[in-house]
PDB file of N, CA and C in Angstrom:
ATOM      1  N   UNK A   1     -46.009  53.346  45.195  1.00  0.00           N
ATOM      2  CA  UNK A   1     -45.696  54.037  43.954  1.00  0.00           C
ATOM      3  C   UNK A   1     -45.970  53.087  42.790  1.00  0.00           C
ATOM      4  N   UNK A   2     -46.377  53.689  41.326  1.00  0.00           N
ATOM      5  CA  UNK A   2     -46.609  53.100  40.425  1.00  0.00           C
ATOM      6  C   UNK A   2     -45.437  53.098  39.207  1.00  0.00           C
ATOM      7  N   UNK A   3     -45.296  52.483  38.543  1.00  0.00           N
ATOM      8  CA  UNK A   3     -44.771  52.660  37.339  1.00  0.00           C
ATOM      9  C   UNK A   3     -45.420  52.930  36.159  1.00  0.00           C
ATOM     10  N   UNK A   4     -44.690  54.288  35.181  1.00  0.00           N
ATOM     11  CA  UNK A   4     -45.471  54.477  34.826  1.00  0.00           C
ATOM     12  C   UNK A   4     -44.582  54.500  33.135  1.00  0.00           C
ATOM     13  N   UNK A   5     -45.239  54.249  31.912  1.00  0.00           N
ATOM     14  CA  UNK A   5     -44.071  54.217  30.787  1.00  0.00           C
ATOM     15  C   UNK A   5     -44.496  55.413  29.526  1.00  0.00           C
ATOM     16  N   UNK A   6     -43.923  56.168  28.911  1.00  0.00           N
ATOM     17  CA  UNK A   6     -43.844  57.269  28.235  1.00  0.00           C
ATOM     18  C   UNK A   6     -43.461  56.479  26.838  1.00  0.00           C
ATOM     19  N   UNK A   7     -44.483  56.782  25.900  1.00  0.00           N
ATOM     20  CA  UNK A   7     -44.755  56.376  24.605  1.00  0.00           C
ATOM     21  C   UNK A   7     -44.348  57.732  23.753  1.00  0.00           C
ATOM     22  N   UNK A   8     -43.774  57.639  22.591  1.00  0.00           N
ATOM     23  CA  UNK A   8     -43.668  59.141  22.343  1.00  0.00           C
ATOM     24  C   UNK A   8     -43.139  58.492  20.783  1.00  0.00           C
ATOM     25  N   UNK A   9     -43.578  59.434  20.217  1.00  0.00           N
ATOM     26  CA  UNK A   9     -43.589  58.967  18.816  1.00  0.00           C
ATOM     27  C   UNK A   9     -43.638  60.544  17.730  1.00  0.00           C
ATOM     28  N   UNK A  10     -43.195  60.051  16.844  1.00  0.00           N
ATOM     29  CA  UNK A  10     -42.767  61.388  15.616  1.00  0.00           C
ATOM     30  C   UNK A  10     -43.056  60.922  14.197  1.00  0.00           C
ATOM     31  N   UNK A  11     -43.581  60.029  14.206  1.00  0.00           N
ATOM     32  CA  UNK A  11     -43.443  58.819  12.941  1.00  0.00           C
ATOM     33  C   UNK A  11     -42.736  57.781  12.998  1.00  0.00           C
ATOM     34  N   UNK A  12     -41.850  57.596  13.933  1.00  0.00           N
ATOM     35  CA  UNK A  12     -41.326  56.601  14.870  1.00  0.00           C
ATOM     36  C   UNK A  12     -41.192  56.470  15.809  1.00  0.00           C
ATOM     37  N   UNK A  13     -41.858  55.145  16.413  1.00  0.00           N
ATOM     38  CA  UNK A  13     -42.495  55.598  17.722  1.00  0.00           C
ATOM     39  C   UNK A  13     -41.218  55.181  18.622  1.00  0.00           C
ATOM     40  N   UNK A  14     -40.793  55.651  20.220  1.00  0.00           N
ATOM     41  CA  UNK A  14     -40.067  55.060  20.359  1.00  0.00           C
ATOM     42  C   UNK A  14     -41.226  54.340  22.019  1.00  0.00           C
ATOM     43  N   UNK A  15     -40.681  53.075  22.383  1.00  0.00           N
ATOM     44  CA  UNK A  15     -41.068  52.875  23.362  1.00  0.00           C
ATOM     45  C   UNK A  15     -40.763  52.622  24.585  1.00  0.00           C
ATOM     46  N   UNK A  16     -40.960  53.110  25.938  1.00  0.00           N
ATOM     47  CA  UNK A  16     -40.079  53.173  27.137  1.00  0.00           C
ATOM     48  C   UNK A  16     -40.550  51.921  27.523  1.00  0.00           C
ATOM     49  N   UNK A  17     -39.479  50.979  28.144  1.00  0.00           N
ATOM     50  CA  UNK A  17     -39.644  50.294  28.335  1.00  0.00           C
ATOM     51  C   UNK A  17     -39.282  49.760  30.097  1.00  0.00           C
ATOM     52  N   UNK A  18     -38.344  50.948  30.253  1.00  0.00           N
ATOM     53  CA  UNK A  18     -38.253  50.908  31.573  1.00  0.00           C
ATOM     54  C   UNK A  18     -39.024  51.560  32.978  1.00  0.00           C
ATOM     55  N   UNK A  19     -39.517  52.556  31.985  1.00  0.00           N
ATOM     56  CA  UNK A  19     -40.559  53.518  32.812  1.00  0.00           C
ATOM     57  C   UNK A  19     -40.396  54.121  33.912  1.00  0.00           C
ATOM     58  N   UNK A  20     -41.167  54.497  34.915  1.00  0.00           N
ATOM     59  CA  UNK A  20     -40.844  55.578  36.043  1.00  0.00           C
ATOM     60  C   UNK A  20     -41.586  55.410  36.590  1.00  0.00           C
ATOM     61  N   UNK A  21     -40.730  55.552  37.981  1.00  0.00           N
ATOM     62  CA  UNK A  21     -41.894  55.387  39.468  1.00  0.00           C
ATOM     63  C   UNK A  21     -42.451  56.376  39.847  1.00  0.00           C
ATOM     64  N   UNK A  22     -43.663  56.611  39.966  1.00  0.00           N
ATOM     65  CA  UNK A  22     -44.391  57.639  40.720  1.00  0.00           C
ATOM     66  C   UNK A  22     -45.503  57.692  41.126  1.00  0.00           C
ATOM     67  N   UNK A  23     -45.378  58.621  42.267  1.00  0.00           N
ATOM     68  CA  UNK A  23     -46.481  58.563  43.151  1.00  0.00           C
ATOM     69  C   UNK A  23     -47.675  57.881  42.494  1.00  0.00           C
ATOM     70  N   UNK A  24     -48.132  58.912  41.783  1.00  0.00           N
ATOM     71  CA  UNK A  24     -49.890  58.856  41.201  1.00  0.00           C
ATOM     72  C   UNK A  24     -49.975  59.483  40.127  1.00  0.00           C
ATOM     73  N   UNK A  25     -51.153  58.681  39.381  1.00  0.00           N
ATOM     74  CA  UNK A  25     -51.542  59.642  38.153  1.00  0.00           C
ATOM     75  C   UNK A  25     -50.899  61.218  37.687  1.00  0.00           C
ATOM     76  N   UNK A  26     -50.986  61.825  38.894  1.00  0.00           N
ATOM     77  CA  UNK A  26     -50.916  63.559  38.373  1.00  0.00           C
ATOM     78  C   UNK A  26     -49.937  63.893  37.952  1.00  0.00           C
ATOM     79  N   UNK A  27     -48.847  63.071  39.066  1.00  0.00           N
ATOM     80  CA  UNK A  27     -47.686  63.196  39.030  1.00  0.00           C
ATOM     81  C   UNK A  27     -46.794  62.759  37.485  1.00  0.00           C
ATOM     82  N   UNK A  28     -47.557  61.663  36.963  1.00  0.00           N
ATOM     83  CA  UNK A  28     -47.331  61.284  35.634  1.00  0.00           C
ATOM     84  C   UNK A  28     -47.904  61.976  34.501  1.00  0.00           C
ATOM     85  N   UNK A  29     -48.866  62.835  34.753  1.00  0.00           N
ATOM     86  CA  UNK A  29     -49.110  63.615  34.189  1.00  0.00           C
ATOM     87  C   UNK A  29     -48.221  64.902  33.839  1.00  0.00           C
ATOM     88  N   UNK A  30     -47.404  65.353  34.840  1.00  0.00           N
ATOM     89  CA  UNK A  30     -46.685  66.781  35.281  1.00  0.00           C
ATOM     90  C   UNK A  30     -45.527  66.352  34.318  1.00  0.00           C
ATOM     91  N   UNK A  31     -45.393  64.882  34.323  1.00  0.00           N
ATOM     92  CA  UNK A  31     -44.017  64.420  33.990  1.00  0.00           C
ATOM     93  C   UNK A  31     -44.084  64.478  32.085  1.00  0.00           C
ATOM     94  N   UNK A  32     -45.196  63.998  31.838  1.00  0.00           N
ATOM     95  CA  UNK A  32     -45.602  63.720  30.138  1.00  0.00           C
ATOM     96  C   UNK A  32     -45.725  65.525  29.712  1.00  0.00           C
ATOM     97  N   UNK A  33     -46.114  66.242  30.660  1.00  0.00           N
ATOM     98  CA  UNK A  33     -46.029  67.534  30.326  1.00  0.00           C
ATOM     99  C   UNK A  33     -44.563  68.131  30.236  1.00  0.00           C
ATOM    100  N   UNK A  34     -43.904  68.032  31.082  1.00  0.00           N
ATOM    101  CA  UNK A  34     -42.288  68.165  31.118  1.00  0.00           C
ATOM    102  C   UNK A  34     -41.739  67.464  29.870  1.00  0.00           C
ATOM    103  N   UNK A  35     -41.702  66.171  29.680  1.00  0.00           N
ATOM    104  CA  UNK A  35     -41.522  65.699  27.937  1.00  0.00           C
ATOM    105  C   UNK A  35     -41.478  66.302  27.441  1.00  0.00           C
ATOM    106  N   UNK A  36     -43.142  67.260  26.599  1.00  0.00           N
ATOM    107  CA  UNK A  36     -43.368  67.501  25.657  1.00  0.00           C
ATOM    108  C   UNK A  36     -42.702  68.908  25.662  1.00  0.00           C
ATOM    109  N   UNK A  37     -42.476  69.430  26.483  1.00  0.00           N
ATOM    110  CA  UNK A  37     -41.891  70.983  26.554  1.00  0.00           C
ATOM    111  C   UNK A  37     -40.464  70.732  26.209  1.00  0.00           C
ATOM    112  N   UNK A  38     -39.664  69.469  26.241  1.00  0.00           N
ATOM    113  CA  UNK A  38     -38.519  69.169  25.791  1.00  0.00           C
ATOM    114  C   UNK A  38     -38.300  69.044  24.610  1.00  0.00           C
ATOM    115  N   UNK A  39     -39.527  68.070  23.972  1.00  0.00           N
ATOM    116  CA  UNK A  39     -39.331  67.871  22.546  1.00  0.00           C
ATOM    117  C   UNK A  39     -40.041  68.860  21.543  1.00  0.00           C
ATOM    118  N   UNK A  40     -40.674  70.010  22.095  1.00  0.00           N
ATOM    119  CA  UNK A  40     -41.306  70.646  21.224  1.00  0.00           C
ATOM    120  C   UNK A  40     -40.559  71.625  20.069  1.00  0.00           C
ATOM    121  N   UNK A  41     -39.203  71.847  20.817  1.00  0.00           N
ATOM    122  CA  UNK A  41     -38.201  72.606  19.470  1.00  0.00           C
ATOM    123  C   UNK A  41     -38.232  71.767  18.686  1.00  0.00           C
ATOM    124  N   UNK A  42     -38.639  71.034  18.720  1.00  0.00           N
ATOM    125  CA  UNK A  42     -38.263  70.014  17.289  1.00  0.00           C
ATOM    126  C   UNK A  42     -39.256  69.948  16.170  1.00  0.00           C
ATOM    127  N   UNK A  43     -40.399  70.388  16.558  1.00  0.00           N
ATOM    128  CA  UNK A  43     -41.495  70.134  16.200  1.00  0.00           C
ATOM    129  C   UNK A  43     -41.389  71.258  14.769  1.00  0.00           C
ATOM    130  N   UNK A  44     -41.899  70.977  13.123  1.00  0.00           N
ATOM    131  CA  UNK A  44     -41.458  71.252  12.001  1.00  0.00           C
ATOM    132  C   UNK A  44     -42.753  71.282  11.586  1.00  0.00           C
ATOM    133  N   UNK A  45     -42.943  72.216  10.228  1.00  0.00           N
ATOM    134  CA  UNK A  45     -44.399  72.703  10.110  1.00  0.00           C
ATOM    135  C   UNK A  45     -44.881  71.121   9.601  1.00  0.00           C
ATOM    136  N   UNK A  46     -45.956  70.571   9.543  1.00  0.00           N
ATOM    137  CA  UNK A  46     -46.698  69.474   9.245  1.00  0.00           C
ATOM    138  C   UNK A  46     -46.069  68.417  10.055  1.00  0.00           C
ATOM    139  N   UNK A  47     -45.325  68.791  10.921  1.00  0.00           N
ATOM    140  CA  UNK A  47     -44.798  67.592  11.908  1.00  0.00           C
ATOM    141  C   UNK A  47     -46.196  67.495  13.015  1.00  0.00           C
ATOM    142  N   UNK A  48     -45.886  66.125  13.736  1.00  0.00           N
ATOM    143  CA  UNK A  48     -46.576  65.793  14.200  1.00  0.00           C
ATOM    144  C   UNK A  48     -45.949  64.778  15.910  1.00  0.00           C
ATOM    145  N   UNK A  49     -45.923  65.077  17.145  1.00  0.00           N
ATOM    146  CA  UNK A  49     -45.392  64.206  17.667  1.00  0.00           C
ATOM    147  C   UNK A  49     -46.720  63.792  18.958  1.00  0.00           C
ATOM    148  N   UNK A  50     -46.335  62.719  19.235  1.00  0.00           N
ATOM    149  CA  UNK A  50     -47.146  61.580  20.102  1.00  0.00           C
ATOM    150  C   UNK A  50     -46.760  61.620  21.336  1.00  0.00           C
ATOM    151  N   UNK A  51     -47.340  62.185  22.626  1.00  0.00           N
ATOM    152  CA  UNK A  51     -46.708  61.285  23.875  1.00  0.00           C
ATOM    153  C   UNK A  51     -47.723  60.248  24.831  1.00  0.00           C
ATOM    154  N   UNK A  52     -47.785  59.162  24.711  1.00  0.00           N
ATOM    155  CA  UNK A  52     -48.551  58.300  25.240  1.00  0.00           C
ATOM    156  C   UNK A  52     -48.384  57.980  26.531  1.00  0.00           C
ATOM    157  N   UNK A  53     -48.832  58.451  27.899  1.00  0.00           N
ATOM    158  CA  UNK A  53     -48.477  57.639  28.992  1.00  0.00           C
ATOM    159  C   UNK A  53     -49.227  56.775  29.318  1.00  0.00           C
ATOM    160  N   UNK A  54     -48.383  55.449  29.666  1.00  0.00           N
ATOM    161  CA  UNK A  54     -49.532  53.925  29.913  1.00  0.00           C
ATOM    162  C   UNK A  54     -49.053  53.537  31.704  1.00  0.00           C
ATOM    163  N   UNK A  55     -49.936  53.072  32.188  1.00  0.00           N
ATOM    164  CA  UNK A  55     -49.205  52.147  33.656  1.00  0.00           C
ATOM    165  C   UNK A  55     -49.589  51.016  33.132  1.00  0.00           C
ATOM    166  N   UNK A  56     -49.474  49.969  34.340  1.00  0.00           N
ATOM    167  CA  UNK A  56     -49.850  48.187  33.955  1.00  0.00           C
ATOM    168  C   UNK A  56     -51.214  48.113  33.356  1.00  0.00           C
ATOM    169  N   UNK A  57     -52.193  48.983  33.403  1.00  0.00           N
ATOM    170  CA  UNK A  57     -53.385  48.412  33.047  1.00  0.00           C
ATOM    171  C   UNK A  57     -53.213  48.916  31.603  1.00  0.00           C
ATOM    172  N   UNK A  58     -52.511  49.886  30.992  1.00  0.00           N
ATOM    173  CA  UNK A  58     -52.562  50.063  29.407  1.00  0.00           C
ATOM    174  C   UNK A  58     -52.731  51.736  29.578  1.00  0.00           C
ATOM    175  N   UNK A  59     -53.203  52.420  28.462  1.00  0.00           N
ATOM    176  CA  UNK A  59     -52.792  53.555  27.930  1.00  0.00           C
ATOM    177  C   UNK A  59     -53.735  54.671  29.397  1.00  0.00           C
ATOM    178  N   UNK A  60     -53.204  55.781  29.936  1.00  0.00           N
ATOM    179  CA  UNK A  60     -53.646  56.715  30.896  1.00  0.00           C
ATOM    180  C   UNK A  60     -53.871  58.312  30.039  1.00  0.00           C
ATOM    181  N   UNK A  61     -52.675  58.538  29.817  1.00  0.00           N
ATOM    182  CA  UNK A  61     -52.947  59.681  28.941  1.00  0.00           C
ATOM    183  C   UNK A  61     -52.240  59.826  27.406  1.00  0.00           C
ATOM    184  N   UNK A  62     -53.378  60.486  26.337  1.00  0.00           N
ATOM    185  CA  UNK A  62     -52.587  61.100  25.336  1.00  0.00           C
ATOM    186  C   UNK A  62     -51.890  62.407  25.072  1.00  0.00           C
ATOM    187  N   UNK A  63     -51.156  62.758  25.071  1.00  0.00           N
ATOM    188  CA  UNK A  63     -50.743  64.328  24.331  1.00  0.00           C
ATOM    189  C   UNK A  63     -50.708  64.552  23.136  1.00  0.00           C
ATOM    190  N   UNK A  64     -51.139  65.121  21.540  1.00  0.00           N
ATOM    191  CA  UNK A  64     -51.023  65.052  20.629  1.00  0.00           C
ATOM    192  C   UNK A  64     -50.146  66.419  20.237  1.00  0.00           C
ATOM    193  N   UNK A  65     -49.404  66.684  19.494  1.00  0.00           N
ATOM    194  CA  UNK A  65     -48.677  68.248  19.072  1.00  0.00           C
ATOM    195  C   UNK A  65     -49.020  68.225  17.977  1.00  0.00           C
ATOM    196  N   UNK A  66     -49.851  68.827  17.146  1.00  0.00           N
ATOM    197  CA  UNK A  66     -49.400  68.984  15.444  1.00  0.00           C
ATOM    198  C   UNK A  66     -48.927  70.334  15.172  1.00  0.00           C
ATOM    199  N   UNK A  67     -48.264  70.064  13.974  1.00  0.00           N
ATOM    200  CA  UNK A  67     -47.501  71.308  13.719  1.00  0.00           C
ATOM    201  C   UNK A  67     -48.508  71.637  12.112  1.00  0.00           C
ATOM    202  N   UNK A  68     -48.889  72.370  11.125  1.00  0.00           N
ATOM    203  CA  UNK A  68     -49.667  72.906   9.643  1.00  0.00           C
ATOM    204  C   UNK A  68     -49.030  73.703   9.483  1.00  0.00           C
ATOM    205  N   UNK A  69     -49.027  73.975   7.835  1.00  0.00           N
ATOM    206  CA  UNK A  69     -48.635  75.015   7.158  1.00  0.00           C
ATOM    207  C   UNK A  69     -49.835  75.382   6.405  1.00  0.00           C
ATOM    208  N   UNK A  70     -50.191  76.242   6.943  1.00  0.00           N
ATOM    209  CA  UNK A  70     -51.527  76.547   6.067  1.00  0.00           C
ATOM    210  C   UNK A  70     -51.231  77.688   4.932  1.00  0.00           C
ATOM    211  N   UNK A  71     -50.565  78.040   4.750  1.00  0.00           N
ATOM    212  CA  UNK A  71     -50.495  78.242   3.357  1.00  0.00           C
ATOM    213  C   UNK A  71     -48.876  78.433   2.507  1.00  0.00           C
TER     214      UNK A  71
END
């Protein structure tokens, strides 16, 4: 199993530092998806939030959310 750490940011980023064991990639994938479905009530028109997942070698996946008010 790998460790894997969840970056997530709103304009302040926060950073995991303890991270999570799992299997493989996908699985860290399923997991950064589960995140963002948590933090998305939050999400405010021109808001914007970040979820970064990294393992030891550095950054694996981005998620970006933006929120616009277009008019």
């Amino acid at each position: 199993m790998s460790r894997y750490f969840f970056r997530i940011s709103n304009g302040k980023p926060y950073d995991d530092d303890i991270g999570e064991e799992l299997p493989n990639e996908g699985e860290a994938w399923l997991s950064a998806k589960r995140l963002v479905r948590d933090i998305e009530d939050t999400l405010e028109p021109d808001g914007k939030w970040v979820v970064e997942v990294r393992d030891a070698e550095g950054p694996l996946y981005l998620i970006s959310i933006d929120g616009r008010k277009l008019r």
